[in-house]
PDB file of N, CA and C in Angstrom:
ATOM      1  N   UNK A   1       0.835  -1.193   0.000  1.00  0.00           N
ATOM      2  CA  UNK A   1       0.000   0.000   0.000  1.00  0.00           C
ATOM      3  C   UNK A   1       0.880   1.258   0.000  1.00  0.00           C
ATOM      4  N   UNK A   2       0.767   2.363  -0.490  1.00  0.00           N
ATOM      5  CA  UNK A   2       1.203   3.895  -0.751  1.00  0.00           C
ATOM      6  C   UNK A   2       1.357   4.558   0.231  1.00  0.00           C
ATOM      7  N   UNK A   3       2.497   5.024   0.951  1.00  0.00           N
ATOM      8  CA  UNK A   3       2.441   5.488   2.292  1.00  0.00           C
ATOM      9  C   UNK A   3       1.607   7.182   1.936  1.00  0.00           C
ATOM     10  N   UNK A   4       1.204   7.514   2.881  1.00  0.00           N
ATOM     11  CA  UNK A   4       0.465   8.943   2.963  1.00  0.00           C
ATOM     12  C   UNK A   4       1.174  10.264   3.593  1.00  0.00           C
ATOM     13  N   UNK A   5       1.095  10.955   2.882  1.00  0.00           N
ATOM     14  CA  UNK A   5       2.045  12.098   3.213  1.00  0.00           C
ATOM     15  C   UNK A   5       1.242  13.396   2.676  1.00  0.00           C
ATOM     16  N   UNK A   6       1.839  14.593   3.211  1.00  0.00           N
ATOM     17  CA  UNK A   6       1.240  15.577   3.240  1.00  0.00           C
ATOM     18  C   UNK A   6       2.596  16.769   2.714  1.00  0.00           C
ATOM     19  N   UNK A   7       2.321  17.509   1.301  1.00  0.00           N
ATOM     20  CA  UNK A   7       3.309  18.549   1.234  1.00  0.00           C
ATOM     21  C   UNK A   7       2.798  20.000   1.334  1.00  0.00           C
ATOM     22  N   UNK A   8       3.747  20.393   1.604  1.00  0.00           N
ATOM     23  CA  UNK A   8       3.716  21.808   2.060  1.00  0.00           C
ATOM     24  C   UNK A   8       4.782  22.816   0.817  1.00  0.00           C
ATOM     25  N   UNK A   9       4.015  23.356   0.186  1.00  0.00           N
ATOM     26  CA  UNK A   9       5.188  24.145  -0.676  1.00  0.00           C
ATOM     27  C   UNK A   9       5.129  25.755  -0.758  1.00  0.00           C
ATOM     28  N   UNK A  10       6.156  26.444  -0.411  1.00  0.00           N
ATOM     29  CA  UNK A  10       6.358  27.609   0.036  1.00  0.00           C
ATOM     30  C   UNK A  10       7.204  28.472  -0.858  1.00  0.00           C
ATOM     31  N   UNK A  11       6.653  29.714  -1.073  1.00  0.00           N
ATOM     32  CA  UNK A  11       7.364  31.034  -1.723  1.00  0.00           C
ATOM     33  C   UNK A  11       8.893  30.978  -1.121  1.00  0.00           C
ATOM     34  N   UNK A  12       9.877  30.846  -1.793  1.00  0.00           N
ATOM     35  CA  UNK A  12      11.336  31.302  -1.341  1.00  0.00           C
ATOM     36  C   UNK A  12      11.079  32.732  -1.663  1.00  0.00           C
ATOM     37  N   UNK A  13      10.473  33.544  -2.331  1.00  0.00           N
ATOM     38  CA  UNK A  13      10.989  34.617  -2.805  1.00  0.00           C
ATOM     39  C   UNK A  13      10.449  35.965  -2.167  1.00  0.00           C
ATOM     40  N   UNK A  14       9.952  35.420  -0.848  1.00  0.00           N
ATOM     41  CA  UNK A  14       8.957  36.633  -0.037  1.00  0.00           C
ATOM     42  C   UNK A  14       9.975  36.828   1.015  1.00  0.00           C
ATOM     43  N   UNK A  15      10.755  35.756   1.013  1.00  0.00           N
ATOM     44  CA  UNK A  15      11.919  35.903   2.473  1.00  0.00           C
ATOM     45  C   UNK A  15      11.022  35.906   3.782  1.00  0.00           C
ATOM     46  N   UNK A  16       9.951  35.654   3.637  1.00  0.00           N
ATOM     47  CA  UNK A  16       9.399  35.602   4.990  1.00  0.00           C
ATOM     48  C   UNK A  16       9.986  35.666   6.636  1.00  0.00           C
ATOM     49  N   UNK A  17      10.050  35.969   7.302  1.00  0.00           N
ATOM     50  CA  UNK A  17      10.684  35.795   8.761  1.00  0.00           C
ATOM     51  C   UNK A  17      10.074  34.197   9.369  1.00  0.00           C
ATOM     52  N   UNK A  18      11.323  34.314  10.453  1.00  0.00           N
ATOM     53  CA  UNK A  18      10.738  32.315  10.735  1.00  0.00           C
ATOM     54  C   UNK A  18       8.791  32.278  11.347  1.00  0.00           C
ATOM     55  N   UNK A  19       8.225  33.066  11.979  1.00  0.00           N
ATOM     56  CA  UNK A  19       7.407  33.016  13.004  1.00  0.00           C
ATOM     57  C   UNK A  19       6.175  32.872  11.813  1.00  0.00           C
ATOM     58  N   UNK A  20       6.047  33.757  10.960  1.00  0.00           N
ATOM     59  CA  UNK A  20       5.279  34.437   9.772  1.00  0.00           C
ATOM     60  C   UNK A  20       5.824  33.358   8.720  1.00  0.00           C
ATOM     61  N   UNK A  21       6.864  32.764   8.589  1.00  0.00           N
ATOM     62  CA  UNK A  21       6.995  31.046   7.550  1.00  0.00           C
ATOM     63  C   UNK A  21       5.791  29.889   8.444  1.00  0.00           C
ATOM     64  N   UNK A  22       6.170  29.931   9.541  1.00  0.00           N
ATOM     65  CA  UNK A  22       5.572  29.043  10.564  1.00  0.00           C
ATOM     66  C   UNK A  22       4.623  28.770  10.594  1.00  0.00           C
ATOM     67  N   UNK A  23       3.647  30.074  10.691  1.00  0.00           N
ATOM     68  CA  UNK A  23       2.328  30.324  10.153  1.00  0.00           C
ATOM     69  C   UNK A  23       1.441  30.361   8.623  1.00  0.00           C
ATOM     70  N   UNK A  24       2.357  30.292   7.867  1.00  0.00           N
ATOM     71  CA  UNK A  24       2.060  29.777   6.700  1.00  0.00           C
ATOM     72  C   UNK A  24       1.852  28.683   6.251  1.00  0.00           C
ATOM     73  N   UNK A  25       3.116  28.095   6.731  1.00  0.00           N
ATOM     74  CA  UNK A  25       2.786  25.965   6.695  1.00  0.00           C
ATOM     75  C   UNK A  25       1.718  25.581   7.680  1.00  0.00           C
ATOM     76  N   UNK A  26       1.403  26.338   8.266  1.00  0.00           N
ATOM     77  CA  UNK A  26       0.666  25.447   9.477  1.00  0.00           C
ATOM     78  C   UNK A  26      -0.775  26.032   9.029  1.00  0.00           C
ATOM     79  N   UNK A  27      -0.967  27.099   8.432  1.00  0.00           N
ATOM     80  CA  UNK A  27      -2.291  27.179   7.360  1.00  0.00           C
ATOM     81  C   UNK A  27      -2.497  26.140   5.923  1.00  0.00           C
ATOM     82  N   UNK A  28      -1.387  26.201   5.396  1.00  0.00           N
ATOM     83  CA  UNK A  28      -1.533  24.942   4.295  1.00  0.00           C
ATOM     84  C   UNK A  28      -1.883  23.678   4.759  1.00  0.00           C
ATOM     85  N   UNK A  29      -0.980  23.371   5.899  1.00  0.00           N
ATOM     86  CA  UNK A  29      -1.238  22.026   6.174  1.00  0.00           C
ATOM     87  C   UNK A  29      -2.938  21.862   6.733  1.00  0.00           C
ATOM     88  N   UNK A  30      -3.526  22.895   7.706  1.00  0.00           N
ATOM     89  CA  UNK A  30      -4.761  22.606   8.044  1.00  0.00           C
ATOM     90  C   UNK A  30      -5.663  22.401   6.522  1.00  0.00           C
ATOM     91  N   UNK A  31      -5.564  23.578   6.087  1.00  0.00           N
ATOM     92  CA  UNK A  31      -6.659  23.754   4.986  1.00  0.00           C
ATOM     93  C   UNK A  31      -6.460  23.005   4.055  1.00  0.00           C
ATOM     94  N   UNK A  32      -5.734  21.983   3.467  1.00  0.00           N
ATOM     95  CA  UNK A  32      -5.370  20.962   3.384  1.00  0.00           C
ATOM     96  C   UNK A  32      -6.140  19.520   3.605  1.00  0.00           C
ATOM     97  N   UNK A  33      -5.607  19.627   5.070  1.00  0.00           N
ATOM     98  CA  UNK A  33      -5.853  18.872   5.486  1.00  0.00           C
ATOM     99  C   UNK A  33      -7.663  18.451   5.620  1.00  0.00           C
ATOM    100  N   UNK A  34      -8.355  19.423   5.480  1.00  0.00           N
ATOM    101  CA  UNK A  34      -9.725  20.113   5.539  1.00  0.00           C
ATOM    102  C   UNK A  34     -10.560  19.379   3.982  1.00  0.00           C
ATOM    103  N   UNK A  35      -9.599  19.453   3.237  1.00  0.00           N
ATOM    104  CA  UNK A  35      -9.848  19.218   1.815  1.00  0.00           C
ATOM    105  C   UNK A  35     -10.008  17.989   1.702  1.00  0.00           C
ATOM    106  N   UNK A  36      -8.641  17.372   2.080  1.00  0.00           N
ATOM    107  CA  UNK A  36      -8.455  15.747   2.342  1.00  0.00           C
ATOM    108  C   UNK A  36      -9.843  14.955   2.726  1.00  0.00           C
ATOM    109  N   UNK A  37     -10.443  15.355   4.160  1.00  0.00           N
ATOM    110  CA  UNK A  37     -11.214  14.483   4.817  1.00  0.00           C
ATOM    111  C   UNK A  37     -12.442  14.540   3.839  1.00  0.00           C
ATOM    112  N   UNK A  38     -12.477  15.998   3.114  1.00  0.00           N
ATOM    113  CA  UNK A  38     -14.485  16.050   2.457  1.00  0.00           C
ATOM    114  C   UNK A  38     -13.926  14.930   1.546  1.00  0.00           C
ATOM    115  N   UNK A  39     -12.578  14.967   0.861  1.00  0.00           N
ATOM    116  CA  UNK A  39     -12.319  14.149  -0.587  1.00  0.00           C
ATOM    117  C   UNK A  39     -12.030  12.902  -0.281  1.00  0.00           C
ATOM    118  N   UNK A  40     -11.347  11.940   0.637  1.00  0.00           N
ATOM    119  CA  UNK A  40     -11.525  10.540   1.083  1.00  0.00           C
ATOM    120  C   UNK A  40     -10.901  10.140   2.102  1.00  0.00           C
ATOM    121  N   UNK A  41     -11.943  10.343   2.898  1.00  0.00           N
ATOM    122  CA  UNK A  41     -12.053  10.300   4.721  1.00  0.00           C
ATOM    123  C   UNK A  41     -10.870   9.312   5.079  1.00  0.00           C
ATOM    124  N   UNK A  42     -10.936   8.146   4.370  1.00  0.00           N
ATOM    125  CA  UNK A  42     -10.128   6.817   4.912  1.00  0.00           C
ATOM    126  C   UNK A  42      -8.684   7.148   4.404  1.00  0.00           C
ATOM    127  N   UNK A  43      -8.256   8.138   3.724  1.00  0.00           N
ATOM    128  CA  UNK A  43      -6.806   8.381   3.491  1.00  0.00           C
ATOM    129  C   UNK A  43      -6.196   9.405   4.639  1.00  0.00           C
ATOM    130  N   UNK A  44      -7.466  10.357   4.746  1.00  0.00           N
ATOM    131  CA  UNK A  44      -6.943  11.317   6.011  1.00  0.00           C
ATOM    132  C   UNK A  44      -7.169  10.461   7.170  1.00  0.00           C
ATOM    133  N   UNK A  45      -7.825   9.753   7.517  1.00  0.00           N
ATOM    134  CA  UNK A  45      -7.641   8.915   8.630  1.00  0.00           C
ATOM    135  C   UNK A  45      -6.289   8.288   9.225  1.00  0.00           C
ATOM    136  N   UNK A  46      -6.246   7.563   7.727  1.00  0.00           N
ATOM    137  CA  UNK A  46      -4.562   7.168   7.791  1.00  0.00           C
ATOM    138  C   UNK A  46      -3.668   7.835   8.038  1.00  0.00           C
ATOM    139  N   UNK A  47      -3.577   8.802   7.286  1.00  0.00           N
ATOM    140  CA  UNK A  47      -2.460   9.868   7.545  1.00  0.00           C
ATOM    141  C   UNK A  47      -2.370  10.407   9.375  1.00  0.00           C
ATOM    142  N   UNK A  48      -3.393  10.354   9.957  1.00  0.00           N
ATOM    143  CA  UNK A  48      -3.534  11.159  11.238  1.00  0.00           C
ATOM    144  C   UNK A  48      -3.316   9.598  12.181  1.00  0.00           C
ATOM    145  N   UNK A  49      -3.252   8.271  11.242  1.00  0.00           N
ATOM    146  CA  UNK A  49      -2.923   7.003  12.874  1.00  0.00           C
ATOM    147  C   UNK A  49      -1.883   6.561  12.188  1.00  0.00           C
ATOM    148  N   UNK A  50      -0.904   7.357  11.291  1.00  0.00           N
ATOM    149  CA  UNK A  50       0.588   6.702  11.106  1.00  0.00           C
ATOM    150  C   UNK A  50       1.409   8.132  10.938  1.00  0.00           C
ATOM    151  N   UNK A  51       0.859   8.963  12.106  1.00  0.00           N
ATOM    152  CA  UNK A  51       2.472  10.523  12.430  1.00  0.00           C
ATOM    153  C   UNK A  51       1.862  11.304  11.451  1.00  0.00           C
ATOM    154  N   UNK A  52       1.154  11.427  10.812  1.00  0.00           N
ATOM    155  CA  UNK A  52       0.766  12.396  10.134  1.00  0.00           C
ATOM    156  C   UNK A  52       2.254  13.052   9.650  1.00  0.00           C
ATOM    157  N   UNK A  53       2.548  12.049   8.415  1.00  0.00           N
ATOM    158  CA  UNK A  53       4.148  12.726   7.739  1.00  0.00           C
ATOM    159  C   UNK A  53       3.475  13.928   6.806  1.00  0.00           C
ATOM    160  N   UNK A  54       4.921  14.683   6.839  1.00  0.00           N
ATOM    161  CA  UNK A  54       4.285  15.987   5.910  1.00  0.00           C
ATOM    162  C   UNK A  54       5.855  16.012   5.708  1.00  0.00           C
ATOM    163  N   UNK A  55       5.916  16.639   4.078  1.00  0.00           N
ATOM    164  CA  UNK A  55       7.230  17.727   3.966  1.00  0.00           C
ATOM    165  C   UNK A  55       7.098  19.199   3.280  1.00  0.00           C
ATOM    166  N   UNK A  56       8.136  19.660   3.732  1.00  0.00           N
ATOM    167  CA  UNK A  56       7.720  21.249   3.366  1.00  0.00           C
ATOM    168  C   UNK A  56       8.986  21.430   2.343  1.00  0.00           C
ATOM    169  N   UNK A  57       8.501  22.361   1.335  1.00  0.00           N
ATOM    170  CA  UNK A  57       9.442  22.345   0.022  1.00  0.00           C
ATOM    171  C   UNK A  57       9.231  23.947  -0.041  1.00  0.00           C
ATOM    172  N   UNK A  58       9.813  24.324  -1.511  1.00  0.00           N
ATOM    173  CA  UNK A  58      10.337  25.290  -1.531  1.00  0.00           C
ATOM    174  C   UNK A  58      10.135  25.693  -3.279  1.00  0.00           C
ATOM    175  N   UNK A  59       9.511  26.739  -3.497  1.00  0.00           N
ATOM    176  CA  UNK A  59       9.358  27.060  -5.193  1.00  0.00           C
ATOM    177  C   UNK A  59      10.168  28.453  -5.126  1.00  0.00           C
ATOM    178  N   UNK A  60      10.507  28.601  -6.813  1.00  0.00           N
ATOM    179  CA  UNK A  60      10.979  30.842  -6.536  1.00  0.00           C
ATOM    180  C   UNK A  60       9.791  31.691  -6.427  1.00  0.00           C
ATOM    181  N   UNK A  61       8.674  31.266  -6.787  1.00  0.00           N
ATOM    182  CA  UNK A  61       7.978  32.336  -7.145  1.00  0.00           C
ATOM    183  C   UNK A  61       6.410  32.016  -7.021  1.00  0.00           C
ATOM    184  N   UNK A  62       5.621  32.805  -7.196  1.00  0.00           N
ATOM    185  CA  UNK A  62       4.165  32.877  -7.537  1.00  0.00           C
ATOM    186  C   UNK A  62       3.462  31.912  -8.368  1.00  0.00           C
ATOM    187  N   UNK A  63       4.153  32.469  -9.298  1.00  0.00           N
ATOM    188  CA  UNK A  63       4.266  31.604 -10.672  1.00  0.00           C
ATOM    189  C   UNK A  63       4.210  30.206 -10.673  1.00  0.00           C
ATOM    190  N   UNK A  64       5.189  29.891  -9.799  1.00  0.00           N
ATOM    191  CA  UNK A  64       5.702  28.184  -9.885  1.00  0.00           C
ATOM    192  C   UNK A  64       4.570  27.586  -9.161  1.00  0.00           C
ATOM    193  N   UNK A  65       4.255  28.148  -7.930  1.00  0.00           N
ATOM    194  CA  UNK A  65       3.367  27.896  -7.025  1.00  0.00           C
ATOM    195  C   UNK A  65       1.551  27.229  -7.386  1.00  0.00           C
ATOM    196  N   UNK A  66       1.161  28.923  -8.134  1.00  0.00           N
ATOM    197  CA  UNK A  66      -0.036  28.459  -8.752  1.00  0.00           C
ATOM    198  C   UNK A  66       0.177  27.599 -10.187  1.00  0.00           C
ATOM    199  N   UNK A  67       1.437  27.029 -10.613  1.00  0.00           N
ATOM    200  CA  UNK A  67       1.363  26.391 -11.645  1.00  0.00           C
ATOM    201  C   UNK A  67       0.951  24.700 -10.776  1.00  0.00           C
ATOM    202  N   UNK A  68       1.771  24.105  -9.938  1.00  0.00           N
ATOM    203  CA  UNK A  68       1.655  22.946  -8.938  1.00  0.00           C
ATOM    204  C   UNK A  68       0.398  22.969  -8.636  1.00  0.00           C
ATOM    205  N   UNK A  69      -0.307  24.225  -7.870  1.00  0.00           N
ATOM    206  CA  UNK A  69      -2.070  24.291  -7.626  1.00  0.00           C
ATOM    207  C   UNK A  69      -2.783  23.676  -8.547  1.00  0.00           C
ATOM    208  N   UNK A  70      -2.323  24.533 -10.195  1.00  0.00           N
ATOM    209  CA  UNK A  70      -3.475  24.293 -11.017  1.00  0.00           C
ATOM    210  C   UNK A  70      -3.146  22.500 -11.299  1.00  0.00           C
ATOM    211  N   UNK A  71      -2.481  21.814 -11.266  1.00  0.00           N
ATOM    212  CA  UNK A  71      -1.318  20.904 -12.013  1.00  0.00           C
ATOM    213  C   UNK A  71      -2.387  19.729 -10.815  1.00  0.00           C
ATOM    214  N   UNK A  72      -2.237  20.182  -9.480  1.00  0.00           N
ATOM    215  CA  UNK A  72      -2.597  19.066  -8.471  1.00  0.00           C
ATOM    216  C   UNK A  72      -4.302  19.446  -8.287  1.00  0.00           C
ATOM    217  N   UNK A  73      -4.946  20.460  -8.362  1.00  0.00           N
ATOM    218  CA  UNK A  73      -6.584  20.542  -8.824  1.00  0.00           C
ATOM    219  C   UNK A  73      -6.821  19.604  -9.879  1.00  0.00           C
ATOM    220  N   UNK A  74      -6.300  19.772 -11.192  1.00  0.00           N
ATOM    221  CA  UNK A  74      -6.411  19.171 -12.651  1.00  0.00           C
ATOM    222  C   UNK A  74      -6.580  17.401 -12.273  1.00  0.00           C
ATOM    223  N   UNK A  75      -5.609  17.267 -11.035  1.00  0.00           N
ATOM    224  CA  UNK A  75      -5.431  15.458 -10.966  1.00  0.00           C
ATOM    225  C   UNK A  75      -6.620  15.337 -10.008  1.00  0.00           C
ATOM    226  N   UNK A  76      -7.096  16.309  -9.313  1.00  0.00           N
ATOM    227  CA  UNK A  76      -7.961  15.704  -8.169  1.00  0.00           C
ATOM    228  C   UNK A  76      -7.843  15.626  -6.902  1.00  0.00           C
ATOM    229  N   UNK A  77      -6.775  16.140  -6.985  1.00  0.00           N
ATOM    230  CA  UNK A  77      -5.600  15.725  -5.243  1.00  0.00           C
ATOM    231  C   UNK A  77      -6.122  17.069  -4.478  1.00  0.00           C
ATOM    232  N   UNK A  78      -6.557  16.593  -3.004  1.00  0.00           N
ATOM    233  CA  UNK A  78      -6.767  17.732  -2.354  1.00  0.00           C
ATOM    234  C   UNK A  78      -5.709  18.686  -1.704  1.00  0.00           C
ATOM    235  N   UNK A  79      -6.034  19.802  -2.242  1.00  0.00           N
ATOM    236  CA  UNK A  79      -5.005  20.887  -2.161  1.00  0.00           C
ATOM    237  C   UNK A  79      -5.674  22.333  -1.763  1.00  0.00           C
ATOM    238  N   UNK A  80      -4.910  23.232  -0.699  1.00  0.00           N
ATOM    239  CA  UNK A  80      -5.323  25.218  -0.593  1.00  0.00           C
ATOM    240  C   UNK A  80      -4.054  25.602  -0.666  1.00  0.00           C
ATOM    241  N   UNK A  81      -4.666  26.417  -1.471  1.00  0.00           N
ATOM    242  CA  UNK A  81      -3.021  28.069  -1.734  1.00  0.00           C
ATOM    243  C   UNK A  81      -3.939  28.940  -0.451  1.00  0.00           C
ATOM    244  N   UNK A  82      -2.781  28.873   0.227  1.00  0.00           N
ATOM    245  CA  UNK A  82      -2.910  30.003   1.047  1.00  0.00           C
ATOM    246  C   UNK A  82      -2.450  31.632   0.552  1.00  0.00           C
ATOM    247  N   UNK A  83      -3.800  32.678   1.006  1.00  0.00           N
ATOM    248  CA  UNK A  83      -3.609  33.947   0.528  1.00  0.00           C
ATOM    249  C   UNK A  83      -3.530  34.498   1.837  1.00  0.00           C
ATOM    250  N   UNK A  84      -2.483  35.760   1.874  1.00  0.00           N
ATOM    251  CA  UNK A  84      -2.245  36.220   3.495  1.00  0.00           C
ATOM    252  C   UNK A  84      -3.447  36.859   3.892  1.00  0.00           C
ATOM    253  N   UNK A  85      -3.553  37.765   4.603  1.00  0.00           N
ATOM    254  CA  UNK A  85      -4.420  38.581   5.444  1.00  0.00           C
ATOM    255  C   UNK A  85      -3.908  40.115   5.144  1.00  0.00           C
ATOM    256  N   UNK A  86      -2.085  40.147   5.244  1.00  0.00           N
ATOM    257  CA  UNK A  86      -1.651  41.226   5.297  1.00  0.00           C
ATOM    258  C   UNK A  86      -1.928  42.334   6.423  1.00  0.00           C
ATOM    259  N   UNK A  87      -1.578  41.938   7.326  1.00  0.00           N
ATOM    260  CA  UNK A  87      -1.703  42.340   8.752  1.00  0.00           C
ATOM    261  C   UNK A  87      -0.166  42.239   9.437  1.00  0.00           C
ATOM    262  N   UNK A  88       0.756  41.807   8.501  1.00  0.00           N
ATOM    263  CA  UNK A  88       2.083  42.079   8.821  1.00  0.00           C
ATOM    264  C   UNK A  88       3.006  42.112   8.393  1.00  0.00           C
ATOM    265  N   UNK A  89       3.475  40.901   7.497  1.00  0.00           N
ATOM    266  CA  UNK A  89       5.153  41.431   6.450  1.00  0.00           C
ATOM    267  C   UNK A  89       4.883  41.546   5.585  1.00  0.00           C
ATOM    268  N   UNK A  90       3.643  41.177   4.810  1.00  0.00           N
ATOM    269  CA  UNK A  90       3.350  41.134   3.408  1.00  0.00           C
ATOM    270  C   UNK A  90       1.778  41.691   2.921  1.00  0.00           C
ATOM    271  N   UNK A  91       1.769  42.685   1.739  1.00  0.00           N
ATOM    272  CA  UNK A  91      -0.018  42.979   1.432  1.00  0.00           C
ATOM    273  C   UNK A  91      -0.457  41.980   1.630  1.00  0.00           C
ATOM    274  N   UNK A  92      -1.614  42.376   1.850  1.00  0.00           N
ATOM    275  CA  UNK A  92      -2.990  41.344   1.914  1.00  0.00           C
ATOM    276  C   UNK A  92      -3.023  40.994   0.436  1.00  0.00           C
ATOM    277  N   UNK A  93      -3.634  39.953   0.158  1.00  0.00           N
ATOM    278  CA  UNK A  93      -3.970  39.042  -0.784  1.00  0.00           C
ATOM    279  C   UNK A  93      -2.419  37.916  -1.520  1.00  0.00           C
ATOM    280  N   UNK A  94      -1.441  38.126  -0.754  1.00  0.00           N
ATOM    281  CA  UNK A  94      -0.610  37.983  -1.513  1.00  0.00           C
ATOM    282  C   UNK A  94      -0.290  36.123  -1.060  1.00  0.00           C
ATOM    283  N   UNK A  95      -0.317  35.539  -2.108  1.00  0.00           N
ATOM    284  CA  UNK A  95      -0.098  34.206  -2.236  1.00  0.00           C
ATOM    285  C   UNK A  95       1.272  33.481  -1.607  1.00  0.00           C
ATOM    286  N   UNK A  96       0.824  32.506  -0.391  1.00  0.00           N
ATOM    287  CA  UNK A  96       2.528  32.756   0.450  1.00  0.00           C
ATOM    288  C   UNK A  96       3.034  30.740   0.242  1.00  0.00           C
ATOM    289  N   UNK A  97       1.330  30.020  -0.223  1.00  0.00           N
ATOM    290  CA  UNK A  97       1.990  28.639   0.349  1.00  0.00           C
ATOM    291  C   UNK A  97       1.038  27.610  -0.163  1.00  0.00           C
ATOM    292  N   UNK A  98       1.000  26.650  -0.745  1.00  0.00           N
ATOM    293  CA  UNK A  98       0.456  25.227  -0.691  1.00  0.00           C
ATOM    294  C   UNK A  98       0.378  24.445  -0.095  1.00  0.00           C
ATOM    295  N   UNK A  99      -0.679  23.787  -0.125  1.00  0.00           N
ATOM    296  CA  UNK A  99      -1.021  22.727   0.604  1.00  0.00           C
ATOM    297  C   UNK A  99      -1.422  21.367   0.251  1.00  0.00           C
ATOM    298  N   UNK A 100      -1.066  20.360   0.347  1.00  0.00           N
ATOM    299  CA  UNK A 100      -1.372  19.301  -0.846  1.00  0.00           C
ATOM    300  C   UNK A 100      -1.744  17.608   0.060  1.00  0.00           C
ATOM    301  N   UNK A 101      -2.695  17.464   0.268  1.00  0.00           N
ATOM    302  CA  UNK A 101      -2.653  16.280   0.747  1.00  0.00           C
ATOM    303  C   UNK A 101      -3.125  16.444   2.468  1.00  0.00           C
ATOM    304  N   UNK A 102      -3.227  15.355   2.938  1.00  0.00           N
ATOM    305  CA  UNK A 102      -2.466  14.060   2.932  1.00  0.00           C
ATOM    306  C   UNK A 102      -3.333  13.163   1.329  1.00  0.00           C
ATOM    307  N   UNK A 103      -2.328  12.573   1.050  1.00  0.00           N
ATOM    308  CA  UNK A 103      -2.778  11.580  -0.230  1.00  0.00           C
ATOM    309  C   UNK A 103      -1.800  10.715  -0.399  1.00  0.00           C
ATOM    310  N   UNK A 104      -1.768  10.029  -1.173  1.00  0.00           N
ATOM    311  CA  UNK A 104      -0.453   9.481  -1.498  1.00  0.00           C
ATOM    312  C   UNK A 104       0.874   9.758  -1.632  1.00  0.00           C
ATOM    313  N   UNK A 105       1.644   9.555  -1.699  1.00  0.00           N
ATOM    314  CA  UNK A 105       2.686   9.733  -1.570  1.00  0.00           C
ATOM    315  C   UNK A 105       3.501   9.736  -3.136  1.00  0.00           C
ATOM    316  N   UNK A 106       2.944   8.783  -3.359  1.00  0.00           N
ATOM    317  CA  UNK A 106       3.655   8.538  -4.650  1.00  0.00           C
ATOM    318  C   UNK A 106       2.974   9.110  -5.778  1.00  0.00           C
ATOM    319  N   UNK A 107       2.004   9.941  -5.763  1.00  0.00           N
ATOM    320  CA  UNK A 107       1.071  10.801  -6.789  1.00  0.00           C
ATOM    321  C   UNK A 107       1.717  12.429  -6.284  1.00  0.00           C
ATOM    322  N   UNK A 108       1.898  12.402  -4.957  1.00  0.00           N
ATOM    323  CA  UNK A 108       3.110  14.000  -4.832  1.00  0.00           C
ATOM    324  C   UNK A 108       3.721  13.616  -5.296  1.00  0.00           C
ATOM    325  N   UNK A 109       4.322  12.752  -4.931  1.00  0.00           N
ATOM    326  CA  UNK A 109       5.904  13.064  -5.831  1.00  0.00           C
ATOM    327  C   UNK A 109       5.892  13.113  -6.788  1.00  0.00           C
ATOM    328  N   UNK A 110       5.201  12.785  -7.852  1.00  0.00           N
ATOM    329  CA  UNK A 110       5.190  12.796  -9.182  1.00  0.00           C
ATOM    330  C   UNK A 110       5.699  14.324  -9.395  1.00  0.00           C
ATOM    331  N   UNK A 111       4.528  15.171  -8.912  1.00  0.00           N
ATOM    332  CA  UNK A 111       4.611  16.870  -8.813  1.00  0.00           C
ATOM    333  C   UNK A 111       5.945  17.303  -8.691  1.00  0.00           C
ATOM    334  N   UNK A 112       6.679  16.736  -7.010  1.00  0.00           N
ATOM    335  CA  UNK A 112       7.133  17.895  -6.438  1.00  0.00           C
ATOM    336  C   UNK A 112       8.865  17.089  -6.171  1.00  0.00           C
ATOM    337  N   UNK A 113       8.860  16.130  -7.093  1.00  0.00           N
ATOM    338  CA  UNK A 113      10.206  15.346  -6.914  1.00  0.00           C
ATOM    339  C   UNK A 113      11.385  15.882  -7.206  1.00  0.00           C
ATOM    340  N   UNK A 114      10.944  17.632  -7.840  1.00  0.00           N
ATOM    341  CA  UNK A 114      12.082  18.351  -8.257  1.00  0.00           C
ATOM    342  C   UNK A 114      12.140  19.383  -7.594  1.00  0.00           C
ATOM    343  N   UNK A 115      11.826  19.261  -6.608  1.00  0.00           N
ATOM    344  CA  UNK A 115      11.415  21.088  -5.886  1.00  0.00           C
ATOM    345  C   UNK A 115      12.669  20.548  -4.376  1.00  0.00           C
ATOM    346  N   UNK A 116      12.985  21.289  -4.262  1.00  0.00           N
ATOM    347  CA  UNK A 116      14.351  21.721  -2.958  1.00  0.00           C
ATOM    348  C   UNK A 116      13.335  21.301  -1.352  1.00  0.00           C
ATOM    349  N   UNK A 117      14.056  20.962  -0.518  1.00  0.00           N
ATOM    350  CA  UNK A 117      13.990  20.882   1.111  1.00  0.00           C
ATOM    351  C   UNK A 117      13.336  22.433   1.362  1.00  0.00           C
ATOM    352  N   UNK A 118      12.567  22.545   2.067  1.00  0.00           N
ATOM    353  CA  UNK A 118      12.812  24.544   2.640  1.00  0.00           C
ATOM    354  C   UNK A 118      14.151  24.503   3.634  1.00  0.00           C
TER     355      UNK A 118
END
């Protein structure tokens, strides 16, 4: 069986500070995660009674970001782009992070087998 994992993929190019990065993955991963359970309960299940694995990656730009969104919508895979609030380092509306899964493992990677560690 396909182990279950959860990615997290993040703007390098906003330079974010650590506290305000922190809070970005930890919005992808919920809303995400949110997506997962409406789209098939018994995979997010799994994911949450084997450590709930996740990895967090790293794109340059906007660009790259909503290209992976549109790329992992198109397959079906539950996924949120997080948009800020802008209430502190960055305008409001501005696109900071992905969220992809929990799902398979081996259907991310397909995506994101070329994208850097954060």
């Amino acid at each position: 069986m396909d182990e279950i994992k959860q990615a997290i993929i993040v703007r390098k190019d906003l330079n974010l500070g650590t506290g305000k990065l922190a809070a970005q993955v930890a919005h992808a991963s919920l809303m995400s995660y949110f997506k997962a359970e409406k789209t098939d309960e018994k995979i997010a299940k799994e994911w949450l009674d084997t450590g709930e694995k996740k990895i967090v990656l790293k794109v340059d730009d906007e660009k790259a970001l909503r290209k992976l969104h549109e790329a992992f919508k198109y397959k079906g895979f539950p996924c949120a782009l997080v948009t800020d609030a802008g209430l502190t380092q960055i305008p409001p509306g501005t696109v900071t992070a992905l969220g992809v899964g929990p799902w398979k493992a081996s259907e991310i990677n397909f995506f994101t087998s070329s994208l850097k560690l954060l």
